[in-house]
C-alpha atoms as a PDB file:
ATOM      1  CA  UNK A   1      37.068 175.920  40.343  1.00  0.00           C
ATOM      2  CA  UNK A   2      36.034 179.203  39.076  1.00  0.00           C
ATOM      3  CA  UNK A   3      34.556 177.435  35.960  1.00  0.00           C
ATOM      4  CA  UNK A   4      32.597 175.102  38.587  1.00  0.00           C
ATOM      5  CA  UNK A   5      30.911 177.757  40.244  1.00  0.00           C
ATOM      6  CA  UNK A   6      30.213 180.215  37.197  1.00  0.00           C
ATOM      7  CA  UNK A   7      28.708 177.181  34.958  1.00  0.00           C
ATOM      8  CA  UNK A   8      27.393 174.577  37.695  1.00  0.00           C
ATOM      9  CA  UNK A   9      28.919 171.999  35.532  1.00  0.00           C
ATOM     10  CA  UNK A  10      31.156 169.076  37.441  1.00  0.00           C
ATOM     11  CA  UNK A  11      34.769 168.824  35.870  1.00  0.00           C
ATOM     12  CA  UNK A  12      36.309 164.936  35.893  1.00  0.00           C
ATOM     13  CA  UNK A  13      40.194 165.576  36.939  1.00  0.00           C
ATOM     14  CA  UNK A  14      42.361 162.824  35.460  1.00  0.00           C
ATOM     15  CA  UNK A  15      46.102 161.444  36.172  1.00  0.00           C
ATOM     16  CA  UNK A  16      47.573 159.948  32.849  1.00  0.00           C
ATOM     17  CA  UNK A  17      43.919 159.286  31.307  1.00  0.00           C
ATOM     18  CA  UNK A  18      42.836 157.510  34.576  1.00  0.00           C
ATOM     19  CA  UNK A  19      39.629 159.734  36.411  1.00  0.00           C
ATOM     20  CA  UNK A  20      41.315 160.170  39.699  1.00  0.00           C
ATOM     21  CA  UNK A  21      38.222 162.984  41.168  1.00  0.00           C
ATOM     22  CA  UNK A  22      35.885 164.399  40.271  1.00  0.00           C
ATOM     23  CA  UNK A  23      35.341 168.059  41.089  1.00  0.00           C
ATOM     24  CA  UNK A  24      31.865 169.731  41.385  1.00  0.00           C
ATOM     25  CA  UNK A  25      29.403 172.714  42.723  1.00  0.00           C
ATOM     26  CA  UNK A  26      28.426 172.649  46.483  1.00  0.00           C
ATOM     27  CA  UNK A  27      24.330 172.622  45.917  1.00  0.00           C
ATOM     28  CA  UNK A  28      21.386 173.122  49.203  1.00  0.00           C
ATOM     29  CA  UNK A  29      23.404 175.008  51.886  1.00  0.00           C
ATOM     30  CA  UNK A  30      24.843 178.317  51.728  1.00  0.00           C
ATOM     31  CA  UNK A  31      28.651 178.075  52.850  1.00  0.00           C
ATOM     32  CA  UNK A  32      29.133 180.437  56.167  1.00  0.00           C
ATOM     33  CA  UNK A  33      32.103 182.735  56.525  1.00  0.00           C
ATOM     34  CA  UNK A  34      35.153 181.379  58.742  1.00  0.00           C
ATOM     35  CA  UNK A  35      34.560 184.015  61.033  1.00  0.00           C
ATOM     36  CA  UNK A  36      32.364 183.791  63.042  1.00  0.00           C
ATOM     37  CA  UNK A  37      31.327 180.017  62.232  1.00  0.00           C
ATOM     38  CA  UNK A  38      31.741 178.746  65.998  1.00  0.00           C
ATOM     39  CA  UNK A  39      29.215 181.152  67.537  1.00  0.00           C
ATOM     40  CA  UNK A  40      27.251 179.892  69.935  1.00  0.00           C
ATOM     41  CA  UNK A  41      28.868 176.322  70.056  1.00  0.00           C
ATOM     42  CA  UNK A  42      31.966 177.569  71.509  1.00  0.00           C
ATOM     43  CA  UNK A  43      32.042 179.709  74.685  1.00  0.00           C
ATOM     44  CA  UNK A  44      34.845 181.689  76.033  1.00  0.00           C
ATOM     45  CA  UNK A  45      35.677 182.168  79.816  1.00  0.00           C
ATOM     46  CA  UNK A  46      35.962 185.759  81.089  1.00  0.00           C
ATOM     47  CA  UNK A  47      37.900 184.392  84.091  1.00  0.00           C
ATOM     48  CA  UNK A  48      42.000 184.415  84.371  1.00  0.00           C
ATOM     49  CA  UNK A  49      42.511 181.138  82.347  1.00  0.00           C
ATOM     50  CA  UNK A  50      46.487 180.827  84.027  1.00  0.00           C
ATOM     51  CA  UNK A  51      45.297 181.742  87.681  1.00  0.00           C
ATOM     52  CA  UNK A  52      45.595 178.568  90.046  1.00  0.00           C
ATOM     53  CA  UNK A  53      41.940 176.591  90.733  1.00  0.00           C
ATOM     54  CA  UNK A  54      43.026 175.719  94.286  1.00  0.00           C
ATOM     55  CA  UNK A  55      42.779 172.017  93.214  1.00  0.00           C
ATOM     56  CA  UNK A  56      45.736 169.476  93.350  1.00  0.00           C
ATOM     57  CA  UNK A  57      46.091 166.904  90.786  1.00  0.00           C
ATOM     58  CA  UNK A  58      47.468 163.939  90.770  1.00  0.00           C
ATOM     59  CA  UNK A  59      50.333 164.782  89.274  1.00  0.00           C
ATOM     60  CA  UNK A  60      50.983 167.144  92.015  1.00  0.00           C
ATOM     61  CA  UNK A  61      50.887 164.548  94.687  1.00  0.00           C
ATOM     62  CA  UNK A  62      54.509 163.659  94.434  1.00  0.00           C
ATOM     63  CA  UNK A  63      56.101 167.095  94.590  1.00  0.00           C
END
């Protein structure tokens, strides 16, 4: 991989002389750090996420 990235060049990975993938440089967009990657799709309550909501489910019916 480090060969891939320092040379550009794709490398044909093979399994007893049969090409089995095929292993190559990301090109166009910039990879984004893990952290940090979710920002503004995911949003996080401030409220007490184990508090009761005062609703009763359907499973609830029965008890």
């Amino acid at each position: 991989m480090d060969q891939v990235e320092e040379t550009g060049e794709e490398i044909i990975i093979t399994k007893r002389n049969r090409t089995v993938a095929k292993l190559g440089p990301v090109r166009g967009e910039a990879l984004r750090p893990f952290v940090g990657r979710s920002r503004g799709v995911i949003s996080v309550s401030r409220d007490d996420l184990i508090a009761p909501v005062g609703e009763n489910w359907e499973v609830d019916a029965d008890l």
